[in-house]
N, C-alpha and C. Protein backbone atom coordinates (compact mmCIF):
# COMPACT_ATOMS: atom_id res chain seq x y z
N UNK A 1 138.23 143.71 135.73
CA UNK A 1 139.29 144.20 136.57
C UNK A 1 140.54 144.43 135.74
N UNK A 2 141.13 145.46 135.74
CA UNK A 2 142.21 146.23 134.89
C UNK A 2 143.15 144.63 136.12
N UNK A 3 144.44 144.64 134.81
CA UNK A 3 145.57 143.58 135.32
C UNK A 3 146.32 144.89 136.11
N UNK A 4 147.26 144.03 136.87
CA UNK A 4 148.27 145.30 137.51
C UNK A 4 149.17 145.66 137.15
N UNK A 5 149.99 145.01 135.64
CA UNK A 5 150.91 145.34 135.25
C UNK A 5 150.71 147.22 134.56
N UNK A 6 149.45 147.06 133.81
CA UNK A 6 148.41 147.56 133.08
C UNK A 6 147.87 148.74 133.96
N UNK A 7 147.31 148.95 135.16
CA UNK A 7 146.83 149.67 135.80
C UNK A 7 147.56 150.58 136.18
N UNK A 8 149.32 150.42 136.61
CA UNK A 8 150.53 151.37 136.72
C UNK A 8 151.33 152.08 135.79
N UNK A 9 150.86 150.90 134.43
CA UNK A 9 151.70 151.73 133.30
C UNK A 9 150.23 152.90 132.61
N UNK A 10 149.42 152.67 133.25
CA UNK A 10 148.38 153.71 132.08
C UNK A 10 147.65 154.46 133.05
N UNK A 11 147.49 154.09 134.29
CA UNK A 11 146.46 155.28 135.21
C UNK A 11 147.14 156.67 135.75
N UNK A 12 148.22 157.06 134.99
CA UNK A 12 148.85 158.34 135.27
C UNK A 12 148.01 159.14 134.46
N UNK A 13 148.35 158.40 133.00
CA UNK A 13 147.86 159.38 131.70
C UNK A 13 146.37 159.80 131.68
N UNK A 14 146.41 161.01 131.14
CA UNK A 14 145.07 161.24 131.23
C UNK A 14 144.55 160.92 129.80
N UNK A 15 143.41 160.76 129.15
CA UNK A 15 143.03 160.39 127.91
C UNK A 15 142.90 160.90 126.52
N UNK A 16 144.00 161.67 126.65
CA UNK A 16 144.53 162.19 125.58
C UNK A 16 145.82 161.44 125.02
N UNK A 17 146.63 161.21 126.19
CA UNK A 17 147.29 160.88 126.10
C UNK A 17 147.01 159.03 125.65
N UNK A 18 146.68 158.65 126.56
CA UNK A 18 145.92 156.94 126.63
C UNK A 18 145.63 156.86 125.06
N UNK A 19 144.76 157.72 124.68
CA UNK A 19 143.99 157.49 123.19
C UNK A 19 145.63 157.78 122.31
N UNK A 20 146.41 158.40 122.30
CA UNK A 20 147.44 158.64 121.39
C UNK A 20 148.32 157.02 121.52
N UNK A 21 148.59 156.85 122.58
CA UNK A 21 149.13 155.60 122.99
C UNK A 21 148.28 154.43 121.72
N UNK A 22 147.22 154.25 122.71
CA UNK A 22 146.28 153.15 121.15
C UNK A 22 146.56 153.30 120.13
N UNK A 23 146.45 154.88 119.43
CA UNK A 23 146.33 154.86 118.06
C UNK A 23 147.56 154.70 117.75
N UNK A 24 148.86 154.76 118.61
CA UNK A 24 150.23 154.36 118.25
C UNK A 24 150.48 153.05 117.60
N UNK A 25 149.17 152.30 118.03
CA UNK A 25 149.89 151.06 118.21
C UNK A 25 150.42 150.29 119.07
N UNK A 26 150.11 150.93 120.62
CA UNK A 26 150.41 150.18 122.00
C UNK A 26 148.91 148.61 122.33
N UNK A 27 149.40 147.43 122.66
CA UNK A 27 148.31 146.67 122.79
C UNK A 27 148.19 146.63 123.90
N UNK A 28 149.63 147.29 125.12
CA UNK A 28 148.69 147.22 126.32
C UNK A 28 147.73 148.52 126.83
N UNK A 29 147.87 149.21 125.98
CA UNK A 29 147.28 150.83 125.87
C UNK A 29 145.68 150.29 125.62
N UNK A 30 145.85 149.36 124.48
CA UNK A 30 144.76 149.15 123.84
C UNK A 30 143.59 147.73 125.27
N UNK A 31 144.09 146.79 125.63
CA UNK A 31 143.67 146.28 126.71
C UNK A 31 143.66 147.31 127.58
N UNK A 32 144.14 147.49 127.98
CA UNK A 32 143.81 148.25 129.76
C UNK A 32 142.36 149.54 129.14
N UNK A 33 141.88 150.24 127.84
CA UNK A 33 141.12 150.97 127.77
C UNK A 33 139.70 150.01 127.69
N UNK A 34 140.45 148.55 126.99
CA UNK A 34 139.37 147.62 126.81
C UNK A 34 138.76 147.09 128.75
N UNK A 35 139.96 146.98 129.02
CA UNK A 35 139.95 146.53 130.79
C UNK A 35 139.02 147.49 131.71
N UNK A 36 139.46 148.84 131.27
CA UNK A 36 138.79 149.89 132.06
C UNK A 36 137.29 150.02 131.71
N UNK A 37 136.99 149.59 130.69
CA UNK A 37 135.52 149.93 130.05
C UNK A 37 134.32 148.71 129.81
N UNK A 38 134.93 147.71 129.39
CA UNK A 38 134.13 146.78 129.45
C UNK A 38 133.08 146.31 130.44
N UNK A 39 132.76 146.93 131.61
CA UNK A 39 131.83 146.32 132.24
C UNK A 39 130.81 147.48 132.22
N UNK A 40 131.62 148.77 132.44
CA UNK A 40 130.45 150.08 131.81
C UNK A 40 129.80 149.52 130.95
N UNK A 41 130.12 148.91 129.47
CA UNK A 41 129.54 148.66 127.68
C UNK A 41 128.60 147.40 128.01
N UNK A 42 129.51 146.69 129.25
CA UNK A 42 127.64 145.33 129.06
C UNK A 42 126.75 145.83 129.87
N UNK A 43 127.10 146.55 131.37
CA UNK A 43 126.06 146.94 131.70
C UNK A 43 125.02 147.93 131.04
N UNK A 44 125.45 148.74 130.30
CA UNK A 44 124.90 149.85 129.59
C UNK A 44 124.16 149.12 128.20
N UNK A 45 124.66 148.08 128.15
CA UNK A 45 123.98 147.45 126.63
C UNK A 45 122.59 146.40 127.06
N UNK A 46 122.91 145.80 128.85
CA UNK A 46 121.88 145.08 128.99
C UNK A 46 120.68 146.01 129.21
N UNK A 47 121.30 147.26 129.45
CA UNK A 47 119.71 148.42 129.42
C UNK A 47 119.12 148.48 127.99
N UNK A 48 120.04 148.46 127.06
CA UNK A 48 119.49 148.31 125.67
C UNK A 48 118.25 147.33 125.17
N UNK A 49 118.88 146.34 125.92
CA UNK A 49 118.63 144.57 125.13
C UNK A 49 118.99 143.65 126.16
N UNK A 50 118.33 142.81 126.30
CA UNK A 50 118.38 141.82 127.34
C UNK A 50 119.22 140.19 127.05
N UNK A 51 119.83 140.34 125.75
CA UNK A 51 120.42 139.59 125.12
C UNK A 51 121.72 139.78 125.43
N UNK A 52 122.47 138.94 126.38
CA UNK A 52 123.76 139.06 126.78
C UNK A 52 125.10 138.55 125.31
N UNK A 53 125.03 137.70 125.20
CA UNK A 53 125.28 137.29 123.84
C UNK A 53 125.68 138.15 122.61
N UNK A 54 124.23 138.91 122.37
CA UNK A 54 124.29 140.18 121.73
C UNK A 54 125.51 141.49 121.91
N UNK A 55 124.82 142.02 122.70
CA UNK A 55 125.67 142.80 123.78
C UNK A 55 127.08 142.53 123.96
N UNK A 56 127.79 141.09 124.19
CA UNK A 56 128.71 140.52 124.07
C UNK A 56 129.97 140.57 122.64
N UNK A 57 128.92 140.21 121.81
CA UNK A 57 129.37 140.74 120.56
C UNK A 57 129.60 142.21 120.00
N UNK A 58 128.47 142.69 120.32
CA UNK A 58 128.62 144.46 119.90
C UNK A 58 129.87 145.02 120.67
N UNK A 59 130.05 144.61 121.76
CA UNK A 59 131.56 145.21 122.69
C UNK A 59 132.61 144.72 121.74
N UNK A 60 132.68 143.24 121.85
CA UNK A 60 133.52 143.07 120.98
C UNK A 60 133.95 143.46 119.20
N UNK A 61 132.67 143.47 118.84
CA UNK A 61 132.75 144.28 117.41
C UNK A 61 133.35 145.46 117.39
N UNK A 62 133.00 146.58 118.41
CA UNK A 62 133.51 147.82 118.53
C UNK A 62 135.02 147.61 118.82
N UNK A 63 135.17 147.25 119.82
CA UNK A 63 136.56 147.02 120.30
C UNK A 63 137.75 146.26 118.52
N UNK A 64 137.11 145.80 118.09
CA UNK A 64 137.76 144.98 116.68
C UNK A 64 137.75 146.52 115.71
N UNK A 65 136.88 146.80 115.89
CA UNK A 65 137.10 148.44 115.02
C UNK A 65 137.87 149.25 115.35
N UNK A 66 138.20 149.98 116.34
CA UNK A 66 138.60 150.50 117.13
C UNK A 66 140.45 150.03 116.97
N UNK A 67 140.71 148.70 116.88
CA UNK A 67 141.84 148.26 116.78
C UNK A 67 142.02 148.36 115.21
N UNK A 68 141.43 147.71 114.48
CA UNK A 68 141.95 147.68 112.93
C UNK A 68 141.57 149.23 112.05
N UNK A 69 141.01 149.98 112.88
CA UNK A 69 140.86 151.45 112.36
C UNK A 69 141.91 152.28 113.22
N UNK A 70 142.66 152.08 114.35
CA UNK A 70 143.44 152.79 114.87
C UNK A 70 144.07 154.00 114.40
N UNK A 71 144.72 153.43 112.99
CA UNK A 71 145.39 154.88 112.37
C UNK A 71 144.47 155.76 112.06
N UNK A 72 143.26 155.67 111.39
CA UNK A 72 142.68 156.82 111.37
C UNK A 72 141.48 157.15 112.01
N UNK A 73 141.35 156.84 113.26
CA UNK A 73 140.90 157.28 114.68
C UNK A 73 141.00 159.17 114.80
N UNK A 74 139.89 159.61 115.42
CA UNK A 74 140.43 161.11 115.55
C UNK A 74 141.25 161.15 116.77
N UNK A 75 141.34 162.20 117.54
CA UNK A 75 141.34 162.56 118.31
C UNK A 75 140.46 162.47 119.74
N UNK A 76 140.89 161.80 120.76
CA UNK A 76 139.77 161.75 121.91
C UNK A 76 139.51 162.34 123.11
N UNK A 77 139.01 163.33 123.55
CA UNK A 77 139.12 163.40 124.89
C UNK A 77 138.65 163.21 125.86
N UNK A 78 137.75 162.83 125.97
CA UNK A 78 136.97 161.43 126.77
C UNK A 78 136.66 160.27 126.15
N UNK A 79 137.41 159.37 126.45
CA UNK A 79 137.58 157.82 125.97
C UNK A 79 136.35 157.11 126.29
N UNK A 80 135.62 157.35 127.56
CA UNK A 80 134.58 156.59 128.49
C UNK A 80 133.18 157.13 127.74
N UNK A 81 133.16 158.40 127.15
CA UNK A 81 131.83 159.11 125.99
C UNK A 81 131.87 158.64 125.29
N UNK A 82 133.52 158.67 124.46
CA UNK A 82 133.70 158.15 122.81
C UNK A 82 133.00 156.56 123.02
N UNK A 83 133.92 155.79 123.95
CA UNK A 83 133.27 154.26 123.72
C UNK A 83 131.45 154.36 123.71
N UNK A 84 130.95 154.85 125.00
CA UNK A 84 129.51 154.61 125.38
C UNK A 84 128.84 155.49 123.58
N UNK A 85 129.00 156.45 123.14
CA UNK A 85 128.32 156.69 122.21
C UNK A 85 128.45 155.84 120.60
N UNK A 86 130.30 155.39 120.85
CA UNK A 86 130.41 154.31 119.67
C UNK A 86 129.16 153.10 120.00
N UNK A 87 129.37 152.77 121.16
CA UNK A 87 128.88 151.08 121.33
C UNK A 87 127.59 151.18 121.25
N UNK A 88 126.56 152.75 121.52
CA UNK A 88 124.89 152.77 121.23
C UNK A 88 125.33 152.09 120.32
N UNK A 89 125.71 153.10 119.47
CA UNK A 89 125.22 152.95 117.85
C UNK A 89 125.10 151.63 117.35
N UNK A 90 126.40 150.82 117.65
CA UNK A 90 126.37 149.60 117.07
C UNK A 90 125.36 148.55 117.62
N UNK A 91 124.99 148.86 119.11
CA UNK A 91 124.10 148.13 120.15
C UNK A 91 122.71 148.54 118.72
N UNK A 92 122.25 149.40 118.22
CA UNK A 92 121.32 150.10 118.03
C UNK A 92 120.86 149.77 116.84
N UNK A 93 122.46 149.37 116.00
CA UNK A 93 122.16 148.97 114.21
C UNK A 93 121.93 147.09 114.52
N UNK A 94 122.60 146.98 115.69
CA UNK A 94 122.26 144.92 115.67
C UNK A 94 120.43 145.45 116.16
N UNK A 95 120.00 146.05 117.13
CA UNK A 95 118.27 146.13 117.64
C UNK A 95 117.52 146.59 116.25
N UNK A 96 117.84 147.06 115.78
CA UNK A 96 117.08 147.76 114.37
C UNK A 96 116.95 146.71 113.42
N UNK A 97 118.04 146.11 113.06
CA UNK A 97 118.03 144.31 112.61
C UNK A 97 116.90 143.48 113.40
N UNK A 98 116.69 143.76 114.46
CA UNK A 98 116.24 142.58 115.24
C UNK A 98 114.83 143.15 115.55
N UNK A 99 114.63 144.64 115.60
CA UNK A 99 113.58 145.22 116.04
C UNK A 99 113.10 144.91 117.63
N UNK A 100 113.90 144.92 118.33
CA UNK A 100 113.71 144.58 119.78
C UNK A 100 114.13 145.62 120.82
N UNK A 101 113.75 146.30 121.52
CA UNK A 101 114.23 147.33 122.46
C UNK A 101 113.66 146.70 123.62
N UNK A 102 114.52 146.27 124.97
CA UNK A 102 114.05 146.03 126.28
C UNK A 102 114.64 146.58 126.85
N UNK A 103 114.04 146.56 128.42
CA UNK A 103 114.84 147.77 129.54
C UNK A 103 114.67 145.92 130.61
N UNK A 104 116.05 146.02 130.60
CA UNK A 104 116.28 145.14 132.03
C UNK A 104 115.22 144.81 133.15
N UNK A 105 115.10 143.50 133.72
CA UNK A 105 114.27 143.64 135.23
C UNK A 105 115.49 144.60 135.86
N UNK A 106 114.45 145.53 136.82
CA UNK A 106 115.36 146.46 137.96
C UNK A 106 116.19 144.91 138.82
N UNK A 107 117.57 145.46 139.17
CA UNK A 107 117.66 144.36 140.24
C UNK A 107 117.37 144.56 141.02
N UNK A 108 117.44 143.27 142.17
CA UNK A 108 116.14 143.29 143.56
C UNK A 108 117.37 144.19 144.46
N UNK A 109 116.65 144.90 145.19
CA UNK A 109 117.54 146.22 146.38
C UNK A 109 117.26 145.64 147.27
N UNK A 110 118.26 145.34 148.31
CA UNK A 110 117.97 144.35 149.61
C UNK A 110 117.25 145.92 150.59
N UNK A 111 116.00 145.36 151.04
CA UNK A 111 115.25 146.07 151.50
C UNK A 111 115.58 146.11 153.13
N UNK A 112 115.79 146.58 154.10
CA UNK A 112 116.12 145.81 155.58
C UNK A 112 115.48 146.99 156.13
N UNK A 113 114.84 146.82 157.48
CA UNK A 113 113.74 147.67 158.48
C UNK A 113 114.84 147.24 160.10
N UNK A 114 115.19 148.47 160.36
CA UNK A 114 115.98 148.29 162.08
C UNK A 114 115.02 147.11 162.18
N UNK A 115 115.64 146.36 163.37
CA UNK A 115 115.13 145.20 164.19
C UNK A 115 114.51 145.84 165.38
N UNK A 116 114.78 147.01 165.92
CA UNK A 116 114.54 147.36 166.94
C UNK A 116 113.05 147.51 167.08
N UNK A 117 112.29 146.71 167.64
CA UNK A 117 110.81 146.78 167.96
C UNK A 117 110.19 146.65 166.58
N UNK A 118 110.25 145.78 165.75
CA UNK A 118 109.88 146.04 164.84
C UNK A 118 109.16 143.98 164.49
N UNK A 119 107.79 143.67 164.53
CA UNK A 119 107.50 142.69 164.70
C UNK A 119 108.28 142.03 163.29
N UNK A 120 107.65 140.61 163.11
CA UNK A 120 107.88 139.88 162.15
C UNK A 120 107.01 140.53 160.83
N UNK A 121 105.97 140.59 161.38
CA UNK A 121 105.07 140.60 160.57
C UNK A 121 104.70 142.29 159.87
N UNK A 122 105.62 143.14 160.43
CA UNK A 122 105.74 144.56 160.09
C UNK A 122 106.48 144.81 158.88
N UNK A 123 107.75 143.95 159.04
CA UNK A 123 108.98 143.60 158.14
C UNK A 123 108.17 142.66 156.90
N UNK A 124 107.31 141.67 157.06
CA UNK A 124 107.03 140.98 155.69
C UNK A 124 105.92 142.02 154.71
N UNK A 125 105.21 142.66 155.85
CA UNK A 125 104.37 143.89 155.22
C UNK A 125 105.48 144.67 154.72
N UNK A 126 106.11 145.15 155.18
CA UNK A 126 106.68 146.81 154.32
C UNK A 126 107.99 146.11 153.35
N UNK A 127 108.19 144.71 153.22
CA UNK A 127 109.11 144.43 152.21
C UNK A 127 108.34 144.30 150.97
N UNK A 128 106.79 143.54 151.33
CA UNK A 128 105.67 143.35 150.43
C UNK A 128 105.62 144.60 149.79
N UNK A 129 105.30 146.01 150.58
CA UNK A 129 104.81 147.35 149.71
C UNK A 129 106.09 147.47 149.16
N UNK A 130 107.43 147.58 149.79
CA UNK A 130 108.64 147.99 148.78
C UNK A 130 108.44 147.08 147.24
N UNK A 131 108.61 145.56 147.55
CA UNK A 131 108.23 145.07 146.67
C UNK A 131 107.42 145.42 145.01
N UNK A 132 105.76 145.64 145.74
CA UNK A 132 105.21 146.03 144.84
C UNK A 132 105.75 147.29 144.02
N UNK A 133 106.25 148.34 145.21
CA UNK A 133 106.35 149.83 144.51
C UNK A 133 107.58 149.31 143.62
N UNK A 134 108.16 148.25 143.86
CA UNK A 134 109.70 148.41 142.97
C UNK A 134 109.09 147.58 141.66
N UNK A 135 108.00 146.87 141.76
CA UNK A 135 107.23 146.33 140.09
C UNK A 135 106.31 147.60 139.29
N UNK A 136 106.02 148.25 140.42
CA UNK A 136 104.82 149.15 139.77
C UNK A 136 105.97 150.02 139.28
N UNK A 137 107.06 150.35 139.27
CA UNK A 137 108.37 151.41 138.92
C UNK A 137 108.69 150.38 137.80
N UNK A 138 109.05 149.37 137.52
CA UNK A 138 109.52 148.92 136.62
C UNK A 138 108.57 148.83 135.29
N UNK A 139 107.55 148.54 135.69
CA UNK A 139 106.06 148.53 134.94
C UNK A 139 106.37 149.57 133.91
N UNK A 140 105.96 151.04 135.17
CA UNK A 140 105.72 151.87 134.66
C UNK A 140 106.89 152.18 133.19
N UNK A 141 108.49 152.42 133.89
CA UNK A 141 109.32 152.59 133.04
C UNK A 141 109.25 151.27 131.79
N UNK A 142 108.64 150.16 132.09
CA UNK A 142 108.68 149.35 130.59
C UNK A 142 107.98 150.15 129.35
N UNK A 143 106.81 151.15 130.14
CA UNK A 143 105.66 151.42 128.92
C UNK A 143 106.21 152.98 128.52
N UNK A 144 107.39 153.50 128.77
CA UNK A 144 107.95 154.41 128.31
C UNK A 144 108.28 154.43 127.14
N UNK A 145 108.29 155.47 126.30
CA UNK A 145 108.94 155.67 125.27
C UNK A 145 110.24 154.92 124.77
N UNK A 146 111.21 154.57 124.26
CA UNK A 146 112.75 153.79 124.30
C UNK A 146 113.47 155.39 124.86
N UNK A 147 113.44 156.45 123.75
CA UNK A 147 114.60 157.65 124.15
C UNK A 147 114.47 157.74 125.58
N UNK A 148 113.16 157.65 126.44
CA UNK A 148 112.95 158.32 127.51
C UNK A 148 113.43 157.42 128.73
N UNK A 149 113.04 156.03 128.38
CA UNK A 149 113.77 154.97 129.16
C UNK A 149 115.18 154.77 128.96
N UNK A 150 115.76 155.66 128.22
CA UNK A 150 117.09 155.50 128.01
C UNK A 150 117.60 156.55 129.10
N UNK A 151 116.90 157.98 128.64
CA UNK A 151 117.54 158.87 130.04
C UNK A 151 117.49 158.55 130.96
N UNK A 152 116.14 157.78 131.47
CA UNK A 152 116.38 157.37 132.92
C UNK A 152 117.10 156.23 133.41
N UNK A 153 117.55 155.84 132.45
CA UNK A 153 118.38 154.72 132.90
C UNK A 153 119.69 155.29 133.25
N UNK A 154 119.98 156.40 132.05
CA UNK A 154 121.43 156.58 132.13
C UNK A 154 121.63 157.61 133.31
N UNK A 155 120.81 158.13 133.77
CA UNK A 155 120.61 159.42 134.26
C UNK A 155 119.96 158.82 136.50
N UNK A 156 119.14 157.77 136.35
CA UNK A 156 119.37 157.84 137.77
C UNK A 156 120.12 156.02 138.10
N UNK A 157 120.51 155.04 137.10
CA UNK A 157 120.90 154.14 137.38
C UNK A 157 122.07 154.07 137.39
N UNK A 158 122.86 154.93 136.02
CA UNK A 158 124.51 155.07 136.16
C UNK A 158 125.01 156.01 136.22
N UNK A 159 123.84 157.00 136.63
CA UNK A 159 124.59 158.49 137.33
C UNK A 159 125.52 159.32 136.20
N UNK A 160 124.71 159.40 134.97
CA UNK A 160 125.73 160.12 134.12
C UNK A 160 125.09 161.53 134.51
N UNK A 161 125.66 162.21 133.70
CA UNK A 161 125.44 164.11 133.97
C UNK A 161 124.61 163.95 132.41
N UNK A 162 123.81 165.02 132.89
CA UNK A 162 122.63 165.82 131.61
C UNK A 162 123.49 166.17 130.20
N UNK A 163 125.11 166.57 130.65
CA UNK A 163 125.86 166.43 129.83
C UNK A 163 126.22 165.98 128.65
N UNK A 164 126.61 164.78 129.20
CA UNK A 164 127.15 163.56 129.09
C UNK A 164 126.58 162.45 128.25
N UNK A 165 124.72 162.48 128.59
CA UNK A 165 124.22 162.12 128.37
C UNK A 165 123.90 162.66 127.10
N UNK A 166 123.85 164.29 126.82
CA UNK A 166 123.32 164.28 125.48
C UNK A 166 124.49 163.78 124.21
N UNK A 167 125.61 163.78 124.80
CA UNK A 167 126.82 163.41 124.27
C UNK A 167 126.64 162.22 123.41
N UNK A 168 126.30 161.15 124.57
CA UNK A 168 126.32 159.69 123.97
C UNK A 168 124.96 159.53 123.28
N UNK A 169 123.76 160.40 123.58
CA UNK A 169 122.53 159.99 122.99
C UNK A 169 122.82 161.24 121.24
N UNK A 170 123.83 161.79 121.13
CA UNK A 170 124.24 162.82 120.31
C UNK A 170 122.60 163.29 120.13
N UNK A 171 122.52 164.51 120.82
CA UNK A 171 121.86 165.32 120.99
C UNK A 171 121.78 165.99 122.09
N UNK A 172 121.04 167.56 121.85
CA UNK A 172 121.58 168.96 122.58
C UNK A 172 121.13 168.50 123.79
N UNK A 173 121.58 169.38 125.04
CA UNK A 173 121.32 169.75 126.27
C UNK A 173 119.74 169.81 126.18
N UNK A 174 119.18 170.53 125.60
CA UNK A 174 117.72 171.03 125.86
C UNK A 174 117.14 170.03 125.87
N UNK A 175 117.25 169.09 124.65
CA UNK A 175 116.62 167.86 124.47
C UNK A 175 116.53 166.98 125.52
N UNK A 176 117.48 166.77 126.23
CA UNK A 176 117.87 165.88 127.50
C UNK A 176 117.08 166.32 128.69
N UNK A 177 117.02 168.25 128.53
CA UNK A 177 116.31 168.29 129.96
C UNK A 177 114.53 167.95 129.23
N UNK A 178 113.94 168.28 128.20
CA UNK A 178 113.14 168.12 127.48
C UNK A 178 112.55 166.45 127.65
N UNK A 179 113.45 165.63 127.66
CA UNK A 179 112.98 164.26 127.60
C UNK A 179 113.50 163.93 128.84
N UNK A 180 113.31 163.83 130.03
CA UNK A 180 113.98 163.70 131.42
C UNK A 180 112.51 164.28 131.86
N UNK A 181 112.18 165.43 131.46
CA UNK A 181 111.05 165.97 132.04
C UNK A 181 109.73 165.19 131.36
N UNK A 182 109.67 164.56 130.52
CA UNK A 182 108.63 164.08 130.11
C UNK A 182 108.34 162.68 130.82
N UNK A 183 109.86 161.71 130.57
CA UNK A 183 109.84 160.71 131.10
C UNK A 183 109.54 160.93 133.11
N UNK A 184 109.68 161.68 133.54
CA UNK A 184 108.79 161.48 134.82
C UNK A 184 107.95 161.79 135.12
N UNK A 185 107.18 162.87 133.99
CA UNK A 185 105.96 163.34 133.89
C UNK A 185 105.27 161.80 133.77
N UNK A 186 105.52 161.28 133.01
CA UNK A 186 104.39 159.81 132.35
C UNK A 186 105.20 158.65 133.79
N UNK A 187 105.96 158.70 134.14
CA UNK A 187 106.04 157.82 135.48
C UNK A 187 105.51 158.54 136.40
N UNK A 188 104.99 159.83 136.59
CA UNK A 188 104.20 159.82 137.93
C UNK A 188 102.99 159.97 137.67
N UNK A 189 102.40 160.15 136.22
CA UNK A 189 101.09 159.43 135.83
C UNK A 189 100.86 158.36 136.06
N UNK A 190 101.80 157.48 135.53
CA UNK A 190 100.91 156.20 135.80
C UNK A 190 101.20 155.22 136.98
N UNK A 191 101.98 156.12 137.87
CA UNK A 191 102.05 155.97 139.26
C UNK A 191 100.96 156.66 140.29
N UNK A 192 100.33 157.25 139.77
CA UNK A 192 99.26 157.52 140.61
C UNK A 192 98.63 156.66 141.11
């Protein structure tokens, strides 16, 4: 949660401005971008790696760069790309060390069926099939490729754009629709 002192002095600017501020040398410029982003970078890193700890550190590593490299920082104009494609990388050089790539358990989706005429025993059945279908989905996406479990993560869990996505995965548009189409090709294989 951005502080409120923090949230009035910086949510005018747009991120051109914000990023000039940091590289000035502002520390509440520099918190409130840390404030605004930090829960995007763990959630996005526990899709990486299931190592909170990890993850924990790589935010913070970046964020320590980011500050003691300030002056020669480029230019930014999306702050929320620049971080998510800085923090892969570094998420990516600690997994390459470690040789470990995991995709999160899905969290559990509270399942609920109207009450209206609807027995007891209708509701423990169709929470059972949601159930299963939400393991046989997770299954499936564990035995994915890593690039491909990455689009779909980024693409129907945090709702980025095809964009956006090739941005932070640095690579073209085509590629993205290219691996998007594969990765549900092989989830509705082995969802059959």
């Amino acid at each position: 949660m951005i502080p409120e002192p923090y949230k009035y002095a910086f949510n005018h600017l747009d991120d051109d401005r914000l990023w000039a501020e940091l590289k000035s040398g502002s520390q509440k410029a520099f918190e409130y971008v840390y404030q605004k982003n930090v829960q995007n970078l763990f959630d996005y890193g526990m899709h990486l790696h299931a190592d909170s700890d990890l993850i924990k550190d790589a935010i913070q590593e970046l964020f320590i760069h980011i500050w003691q490299r300030r002056n020669s920082l480029g230019d930014v104009k999306n702050i929320r790309n620049y971080l998510m494609v800085s923090f892969r990388r570094c998420v990516i050089t600690h997994l390459e060390a470690h040789k470990k790539w995991h995709v999160p358990m899905l969290e559990k989706i509270r399942y609920s069926v109207e009450e209206v005429d609807v027995s007891q025993e209708s509701r423990m059945i169709a929470n059972e099939v949601f159930v299963r279908q939400e393991q046989d989905l997770m299954t499936a996406i564990e035995k994915l490729p890593s690039r491909q479990k990455e689009i779909i993560y980024l693409l129907f869990f945090k709702k980025f754009s095809q964009k956006e996505i090739a941005q932070m995965m640095c690579i073209n548009l085509a590629s993205v629709y290219t691996l998007t189409s594969k990765a549900i090709k092989n989830l509705k294989k082995q969802l059959k």
